[in-house]
PDB file of N, CA and C in Angstrom:
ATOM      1  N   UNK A   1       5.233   5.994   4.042  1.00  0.00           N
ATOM      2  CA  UNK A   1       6.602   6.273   3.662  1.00  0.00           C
ATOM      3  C   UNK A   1       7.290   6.966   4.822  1.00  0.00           C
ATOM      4  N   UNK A   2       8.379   6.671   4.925  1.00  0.00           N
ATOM      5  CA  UNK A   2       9.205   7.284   6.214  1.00  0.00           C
ATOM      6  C   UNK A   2      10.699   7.828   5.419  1.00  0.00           C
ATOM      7  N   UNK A   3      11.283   8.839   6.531  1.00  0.00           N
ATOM      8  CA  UNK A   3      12.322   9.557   6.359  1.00  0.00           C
ATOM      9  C   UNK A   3      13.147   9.176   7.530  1.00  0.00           C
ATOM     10  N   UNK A   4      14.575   8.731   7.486  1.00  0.00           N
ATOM     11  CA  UNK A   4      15.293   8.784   8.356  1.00  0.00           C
ATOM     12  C   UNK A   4      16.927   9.313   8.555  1.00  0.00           C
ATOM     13  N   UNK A   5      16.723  10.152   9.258  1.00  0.00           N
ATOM     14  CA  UNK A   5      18.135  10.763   9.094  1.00  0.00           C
ATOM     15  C   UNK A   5      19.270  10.245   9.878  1.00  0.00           C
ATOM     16  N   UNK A   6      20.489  10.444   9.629  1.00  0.00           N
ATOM     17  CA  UNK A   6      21.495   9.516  10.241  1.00  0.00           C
ATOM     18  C   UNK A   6      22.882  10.847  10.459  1.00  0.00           C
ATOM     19  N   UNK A   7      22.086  11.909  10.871  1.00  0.00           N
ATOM     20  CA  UNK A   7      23.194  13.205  11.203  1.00  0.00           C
ATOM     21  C   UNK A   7      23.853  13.410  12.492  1.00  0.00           C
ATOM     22  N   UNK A   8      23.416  12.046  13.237  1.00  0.00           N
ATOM     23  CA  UNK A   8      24.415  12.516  15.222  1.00  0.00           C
ATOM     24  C   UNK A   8      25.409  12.186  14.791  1.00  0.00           C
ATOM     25  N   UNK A   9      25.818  12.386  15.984  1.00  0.00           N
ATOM     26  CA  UNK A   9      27.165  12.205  16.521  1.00  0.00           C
ATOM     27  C   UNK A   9      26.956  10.726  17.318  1.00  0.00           C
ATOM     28  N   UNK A  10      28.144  10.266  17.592  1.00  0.00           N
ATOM     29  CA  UNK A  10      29.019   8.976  18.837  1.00  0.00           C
ATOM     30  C   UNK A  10      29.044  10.061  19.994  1.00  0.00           C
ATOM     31  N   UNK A  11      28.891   9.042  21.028  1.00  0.00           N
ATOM     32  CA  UNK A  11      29.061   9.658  22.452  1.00  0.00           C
ATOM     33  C   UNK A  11      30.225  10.190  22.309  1.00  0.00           C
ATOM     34  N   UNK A  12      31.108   9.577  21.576  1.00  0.00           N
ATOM     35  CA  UNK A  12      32.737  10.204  21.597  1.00  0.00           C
ATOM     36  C   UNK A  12      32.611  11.894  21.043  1.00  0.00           C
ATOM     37  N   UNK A  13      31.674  11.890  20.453  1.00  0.00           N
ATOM     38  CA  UNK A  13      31.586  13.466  19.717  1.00  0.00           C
ATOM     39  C   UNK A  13      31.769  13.393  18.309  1.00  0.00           C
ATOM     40  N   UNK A  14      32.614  11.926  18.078  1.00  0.00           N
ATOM     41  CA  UNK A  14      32.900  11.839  16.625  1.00  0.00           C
ATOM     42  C   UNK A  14      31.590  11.660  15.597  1.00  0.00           C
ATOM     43  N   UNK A  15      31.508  12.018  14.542  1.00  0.00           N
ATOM     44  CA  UNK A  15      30.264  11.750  13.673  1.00  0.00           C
ATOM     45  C   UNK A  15      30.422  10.215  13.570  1.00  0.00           C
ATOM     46  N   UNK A  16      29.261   9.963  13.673  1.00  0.00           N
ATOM     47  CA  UNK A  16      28.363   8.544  13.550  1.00  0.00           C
ATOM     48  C   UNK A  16      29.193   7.854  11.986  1.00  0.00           C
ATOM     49  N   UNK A  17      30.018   6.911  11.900  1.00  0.00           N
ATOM     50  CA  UNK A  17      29.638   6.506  10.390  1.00  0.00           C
ATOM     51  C   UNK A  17      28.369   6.371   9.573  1.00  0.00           C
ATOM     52  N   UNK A  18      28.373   6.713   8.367  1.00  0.00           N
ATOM     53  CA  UNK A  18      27.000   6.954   7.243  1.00  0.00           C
ATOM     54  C   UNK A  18      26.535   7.939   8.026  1.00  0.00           C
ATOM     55  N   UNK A  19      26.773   8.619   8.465  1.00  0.00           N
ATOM     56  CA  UNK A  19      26.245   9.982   8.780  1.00  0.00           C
ATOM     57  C   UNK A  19      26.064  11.153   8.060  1.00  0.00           C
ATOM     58  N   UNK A  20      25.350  11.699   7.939  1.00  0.00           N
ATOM     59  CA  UNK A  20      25.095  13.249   7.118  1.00  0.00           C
ATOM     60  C   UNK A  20      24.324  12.993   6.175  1.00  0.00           C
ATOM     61  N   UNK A  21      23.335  12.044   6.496  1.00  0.00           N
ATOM     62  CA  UNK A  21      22.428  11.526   4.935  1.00  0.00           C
ATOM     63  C   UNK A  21      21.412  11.596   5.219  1.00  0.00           C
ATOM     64  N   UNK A  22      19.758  11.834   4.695  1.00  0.00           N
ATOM     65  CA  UNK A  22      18.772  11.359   5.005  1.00  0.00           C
ATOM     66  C   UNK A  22      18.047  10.384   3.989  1.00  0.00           C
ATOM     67  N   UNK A  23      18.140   9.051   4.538  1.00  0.00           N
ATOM     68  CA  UNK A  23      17.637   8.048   4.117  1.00  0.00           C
ATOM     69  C   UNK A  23      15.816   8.351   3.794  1.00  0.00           C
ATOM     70  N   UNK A  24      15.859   7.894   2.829  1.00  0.00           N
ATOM     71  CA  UNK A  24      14.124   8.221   2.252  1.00  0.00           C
ATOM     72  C   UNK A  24      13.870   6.583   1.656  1.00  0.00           C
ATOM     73  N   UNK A  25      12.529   5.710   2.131  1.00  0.00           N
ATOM     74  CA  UNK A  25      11.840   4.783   1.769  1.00  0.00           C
ATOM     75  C   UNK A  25      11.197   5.297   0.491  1.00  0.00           C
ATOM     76  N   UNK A  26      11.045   3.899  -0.663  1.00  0.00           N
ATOM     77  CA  UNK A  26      10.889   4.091  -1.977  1.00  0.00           C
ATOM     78  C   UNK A  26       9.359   4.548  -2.089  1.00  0.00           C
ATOM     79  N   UNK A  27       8.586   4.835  -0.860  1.00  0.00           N
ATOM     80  CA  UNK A  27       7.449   5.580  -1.378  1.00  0.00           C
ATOM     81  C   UNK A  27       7.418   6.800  -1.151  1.00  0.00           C
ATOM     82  N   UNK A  28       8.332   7.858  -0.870  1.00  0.00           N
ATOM     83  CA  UNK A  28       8.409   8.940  -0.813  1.00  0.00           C
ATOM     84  C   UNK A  28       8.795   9.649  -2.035  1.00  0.00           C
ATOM     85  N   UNK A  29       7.672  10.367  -2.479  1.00  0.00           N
ATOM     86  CA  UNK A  29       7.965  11.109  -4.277  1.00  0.00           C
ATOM     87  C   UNK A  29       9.379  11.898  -4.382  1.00  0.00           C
ATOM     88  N   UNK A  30       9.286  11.495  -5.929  1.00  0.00           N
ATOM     89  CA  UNK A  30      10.613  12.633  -6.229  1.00  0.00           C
ATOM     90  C   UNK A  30      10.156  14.105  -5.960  1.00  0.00           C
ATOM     91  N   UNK A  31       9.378  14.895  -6.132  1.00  0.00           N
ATOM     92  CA  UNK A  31       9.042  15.946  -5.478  1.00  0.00           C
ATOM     93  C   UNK A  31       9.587  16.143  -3.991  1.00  0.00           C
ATOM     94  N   UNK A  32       9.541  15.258  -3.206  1.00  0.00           N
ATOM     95  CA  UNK A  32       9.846  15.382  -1.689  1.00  0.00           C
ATOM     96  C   UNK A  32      11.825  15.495  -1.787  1.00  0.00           C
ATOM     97  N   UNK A  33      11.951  14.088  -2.766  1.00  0.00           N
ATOM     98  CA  UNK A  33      13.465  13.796  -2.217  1.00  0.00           C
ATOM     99  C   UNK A  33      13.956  15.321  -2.862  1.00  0.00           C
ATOM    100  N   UNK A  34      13.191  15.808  -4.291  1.00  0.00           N
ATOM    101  CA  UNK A  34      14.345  17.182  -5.149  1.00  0.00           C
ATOM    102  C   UNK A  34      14.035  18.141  -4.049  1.00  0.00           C
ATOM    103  N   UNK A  35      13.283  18.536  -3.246  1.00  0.00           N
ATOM    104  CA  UNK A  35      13.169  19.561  -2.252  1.00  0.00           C
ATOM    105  C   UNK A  35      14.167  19.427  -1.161  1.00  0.00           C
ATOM    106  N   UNK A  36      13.893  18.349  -0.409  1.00  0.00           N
ATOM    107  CA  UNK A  36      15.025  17.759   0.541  1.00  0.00           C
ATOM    108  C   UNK A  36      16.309  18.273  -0.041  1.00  0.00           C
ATOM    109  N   UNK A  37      16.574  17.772  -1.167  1.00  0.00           N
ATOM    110  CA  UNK A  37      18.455  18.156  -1.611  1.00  0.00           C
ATOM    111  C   UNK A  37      18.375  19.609  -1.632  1.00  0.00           C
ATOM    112  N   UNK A  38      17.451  20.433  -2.422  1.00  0.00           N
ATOM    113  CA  UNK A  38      17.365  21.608  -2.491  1.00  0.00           C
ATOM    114  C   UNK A  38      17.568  22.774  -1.176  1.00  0.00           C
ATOM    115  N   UNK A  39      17.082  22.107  -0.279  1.00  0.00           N
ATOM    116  CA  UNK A  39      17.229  22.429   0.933  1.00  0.00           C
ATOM    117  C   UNK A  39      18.668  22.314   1.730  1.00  0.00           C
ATOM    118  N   UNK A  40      19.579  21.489   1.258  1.00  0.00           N
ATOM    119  CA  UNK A  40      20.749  21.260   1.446  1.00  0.00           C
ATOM    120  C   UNK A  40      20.879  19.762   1.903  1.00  0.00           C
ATOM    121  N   UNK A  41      19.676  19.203   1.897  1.00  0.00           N
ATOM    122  CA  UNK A  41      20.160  17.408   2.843  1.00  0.00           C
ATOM    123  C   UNK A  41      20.938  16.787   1.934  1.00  0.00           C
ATOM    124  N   UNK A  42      21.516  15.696   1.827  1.00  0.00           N
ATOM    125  CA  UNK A  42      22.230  14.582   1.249  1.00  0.00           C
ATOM    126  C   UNK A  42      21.501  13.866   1.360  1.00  0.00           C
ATOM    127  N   UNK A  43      20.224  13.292  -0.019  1.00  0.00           N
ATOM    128  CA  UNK A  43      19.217  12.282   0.047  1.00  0.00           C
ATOM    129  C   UNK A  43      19.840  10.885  -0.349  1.00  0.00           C
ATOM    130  N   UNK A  44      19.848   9.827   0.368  1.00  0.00           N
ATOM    131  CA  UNK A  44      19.928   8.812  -0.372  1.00  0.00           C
ATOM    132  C   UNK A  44      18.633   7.447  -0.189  1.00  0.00           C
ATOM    133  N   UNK A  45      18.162   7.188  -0.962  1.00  0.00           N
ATOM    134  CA  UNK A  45      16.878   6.327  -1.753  1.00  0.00           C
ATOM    135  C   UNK A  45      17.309   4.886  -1.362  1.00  0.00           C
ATOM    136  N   UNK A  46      16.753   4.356  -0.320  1.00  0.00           N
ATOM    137  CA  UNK A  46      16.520   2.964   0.006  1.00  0.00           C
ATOM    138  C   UNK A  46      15.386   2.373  -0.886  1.00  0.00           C
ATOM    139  N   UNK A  47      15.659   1.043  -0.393  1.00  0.00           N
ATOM    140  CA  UNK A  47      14.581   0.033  -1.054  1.00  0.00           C
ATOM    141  C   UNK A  47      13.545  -0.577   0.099  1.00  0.00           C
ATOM    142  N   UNK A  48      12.492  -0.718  -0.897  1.00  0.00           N
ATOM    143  CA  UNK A  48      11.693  -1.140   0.821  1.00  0.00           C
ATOM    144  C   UNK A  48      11.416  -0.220   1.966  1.00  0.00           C
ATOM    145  N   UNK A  49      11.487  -0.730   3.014  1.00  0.00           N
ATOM    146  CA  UNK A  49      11.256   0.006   3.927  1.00  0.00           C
ATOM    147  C   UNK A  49      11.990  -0.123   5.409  1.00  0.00           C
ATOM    148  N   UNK A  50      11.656   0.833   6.531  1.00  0.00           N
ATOM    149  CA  UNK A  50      12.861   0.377   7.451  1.00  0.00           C
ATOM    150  C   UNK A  50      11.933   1.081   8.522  1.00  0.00           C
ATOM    151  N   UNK A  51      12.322   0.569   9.309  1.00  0.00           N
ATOM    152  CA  UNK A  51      11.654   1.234  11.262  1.00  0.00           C
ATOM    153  C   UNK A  51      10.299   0.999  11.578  1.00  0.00           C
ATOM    154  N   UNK A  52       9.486   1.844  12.399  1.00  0.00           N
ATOM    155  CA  UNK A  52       8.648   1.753  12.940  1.00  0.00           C
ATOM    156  C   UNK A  52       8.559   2.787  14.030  1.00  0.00           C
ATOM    157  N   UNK A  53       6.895   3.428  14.164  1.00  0.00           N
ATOM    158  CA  UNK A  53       6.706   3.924  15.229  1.00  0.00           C
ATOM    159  C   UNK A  53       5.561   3.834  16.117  1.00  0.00           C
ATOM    160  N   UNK A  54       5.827   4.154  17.678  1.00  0.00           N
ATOM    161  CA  UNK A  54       4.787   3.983  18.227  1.00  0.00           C
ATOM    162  C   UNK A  54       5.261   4.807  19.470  1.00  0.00           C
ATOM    163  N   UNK A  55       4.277   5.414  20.247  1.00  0.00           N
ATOM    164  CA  UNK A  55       4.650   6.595  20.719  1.00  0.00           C
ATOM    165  C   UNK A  55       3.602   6.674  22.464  1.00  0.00           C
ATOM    166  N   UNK A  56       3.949   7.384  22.940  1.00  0.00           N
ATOM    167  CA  UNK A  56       2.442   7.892  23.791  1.00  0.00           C
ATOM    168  C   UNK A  56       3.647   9.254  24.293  1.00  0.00           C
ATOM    169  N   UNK A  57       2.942  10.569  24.874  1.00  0.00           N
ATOM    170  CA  UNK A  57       2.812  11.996  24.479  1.00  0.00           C
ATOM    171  C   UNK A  57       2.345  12.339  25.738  1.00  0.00           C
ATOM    172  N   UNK A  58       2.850  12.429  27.202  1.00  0.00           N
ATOM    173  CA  UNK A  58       2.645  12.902  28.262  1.00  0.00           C
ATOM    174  C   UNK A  58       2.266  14.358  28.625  1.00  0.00           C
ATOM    175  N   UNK A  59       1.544  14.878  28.385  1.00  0.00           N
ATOM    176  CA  UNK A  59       0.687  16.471  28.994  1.00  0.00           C
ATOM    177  C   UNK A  59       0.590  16.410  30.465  1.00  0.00           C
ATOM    178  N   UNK A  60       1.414  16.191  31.337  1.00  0.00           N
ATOM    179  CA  UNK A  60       0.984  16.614  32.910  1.00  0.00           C
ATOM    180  C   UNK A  60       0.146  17.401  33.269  1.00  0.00           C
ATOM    181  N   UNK A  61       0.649  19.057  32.745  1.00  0.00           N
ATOM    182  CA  UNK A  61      -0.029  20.154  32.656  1.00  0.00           C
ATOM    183  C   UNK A  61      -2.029  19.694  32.560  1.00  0.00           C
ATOM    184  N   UNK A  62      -2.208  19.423  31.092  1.00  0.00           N
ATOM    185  CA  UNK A  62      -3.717  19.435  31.213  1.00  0.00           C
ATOM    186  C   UNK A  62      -4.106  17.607  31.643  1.00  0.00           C
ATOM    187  N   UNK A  63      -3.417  16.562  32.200  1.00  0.00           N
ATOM    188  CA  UNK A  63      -3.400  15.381  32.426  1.00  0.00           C
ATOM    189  C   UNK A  63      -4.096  14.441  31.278  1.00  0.00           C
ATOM    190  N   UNK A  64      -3.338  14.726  30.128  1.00  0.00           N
ATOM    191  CA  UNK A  64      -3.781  14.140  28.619  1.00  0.00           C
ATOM    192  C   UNK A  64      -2.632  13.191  28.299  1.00  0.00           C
ATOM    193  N   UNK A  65      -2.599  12.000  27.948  1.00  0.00           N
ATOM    194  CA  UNK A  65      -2.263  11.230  27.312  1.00  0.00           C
ATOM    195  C   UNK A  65      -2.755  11.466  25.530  1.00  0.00           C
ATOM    196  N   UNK A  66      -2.101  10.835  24.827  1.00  0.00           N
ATOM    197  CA  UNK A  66      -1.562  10.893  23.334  1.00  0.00           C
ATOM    198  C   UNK A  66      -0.652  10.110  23.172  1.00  0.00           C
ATOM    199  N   UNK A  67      -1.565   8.970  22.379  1.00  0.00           N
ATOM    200  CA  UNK A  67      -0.901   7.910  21.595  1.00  0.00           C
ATOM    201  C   UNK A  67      -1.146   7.902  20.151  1.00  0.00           C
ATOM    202  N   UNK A  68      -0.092   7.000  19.580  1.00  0.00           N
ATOM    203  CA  UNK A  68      -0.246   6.677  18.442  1.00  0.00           C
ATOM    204  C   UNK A  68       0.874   5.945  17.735  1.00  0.00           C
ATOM    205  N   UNK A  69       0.288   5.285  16.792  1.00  0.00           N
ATOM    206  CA  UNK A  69       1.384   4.444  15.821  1.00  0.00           C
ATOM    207  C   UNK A  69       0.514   4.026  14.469  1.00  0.00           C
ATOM    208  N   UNK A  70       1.511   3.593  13.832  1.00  0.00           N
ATOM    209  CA  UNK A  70       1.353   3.366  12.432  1.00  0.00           C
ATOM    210  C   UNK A  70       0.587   2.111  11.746  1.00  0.00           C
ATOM    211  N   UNK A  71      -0.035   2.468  10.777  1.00  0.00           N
ATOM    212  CA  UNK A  71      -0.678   0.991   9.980  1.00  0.00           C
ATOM    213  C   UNK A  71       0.533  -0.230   9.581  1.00  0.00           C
ATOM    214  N   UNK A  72       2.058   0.452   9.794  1.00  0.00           N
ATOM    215  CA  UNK A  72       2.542  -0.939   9.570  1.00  0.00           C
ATOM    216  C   UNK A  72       2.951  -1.739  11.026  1.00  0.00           C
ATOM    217  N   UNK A  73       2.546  -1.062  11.935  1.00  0.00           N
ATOM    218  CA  UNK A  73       2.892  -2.138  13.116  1.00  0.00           C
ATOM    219  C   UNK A  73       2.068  -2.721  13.439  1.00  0.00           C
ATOM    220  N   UNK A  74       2.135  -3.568  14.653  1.00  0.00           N
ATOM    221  CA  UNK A  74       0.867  -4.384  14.867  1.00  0.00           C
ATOM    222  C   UNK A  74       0.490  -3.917  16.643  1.00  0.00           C
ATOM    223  N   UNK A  75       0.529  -2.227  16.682  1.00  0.00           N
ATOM    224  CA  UNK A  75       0.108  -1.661  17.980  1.00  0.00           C
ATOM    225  C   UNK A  75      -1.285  -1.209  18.004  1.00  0.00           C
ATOM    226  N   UNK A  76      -1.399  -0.264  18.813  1.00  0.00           N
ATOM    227  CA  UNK A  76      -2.976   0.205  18.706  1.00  0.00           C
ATOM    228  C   UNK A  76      -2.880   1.284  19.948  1.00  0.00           C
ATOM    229  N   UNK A  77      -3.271   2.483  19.454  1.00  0.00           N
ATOM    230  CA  UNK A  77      -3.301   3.591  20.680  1.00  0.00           C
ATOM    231  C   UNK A  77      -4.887   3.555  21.118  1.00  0.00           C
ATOM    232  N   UNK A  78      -4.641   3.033  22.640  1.00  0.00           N
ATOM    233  CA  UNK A  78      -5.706   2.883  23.428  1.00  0.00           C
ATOM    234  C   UNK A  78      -5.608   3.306  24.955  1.00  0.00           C
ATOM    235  N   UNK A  79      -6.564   4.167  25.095  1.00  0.00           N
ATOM    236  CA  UNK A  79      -6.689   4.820  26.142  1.00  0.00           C
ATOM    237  C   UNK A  79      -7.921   4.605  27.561  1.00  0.00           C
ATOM    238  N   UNK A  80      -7.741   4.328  28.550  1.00  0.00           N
ATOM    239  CA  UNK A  80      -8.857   4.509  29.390  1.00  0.00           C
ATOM    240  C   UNK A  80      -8.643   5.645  30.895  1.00  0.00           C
TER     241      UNK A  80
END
């Protein structure tokens, strides 16, 4: 289940249209979304699902790589 929020701004500075909401996928419990509002967000409840992630996580400092992504894509964090 994923959360996505839609609170920037336009380069112009102007707020983004549909902005100020955080979009929640239909497997995220009502427990999560009544906290979210409680907290002050503006939840609104999609259907399905939406995005994807996949990442890698640069450490110069200790020269560590860190990857990762999700069971719904079709990536794979692999390192040598």
């Amino acid at each position: 289940a994923r959360i996505r929020h839609l609170g920037s701004a336009q380069p112009t500075g102007k707020p983004a249209d549909g902005s100020g909401y955080v979009h929640i996928e239909s497997g995220i419990s009502d427990d999560v979304a009544k906290e979210l509002e409680k907290r002050g967000h503006r939840v609104v409840r999609s259907v399905g699902g939406f995005g994807g992630y996949q990442g890698i996580l640069i450490n110069h400092d200790a020269g560590v790589l860190h990857g990762a992504t999700e069971p719904r894509k079709d990536g794979a964090a692999i390192g040598y």
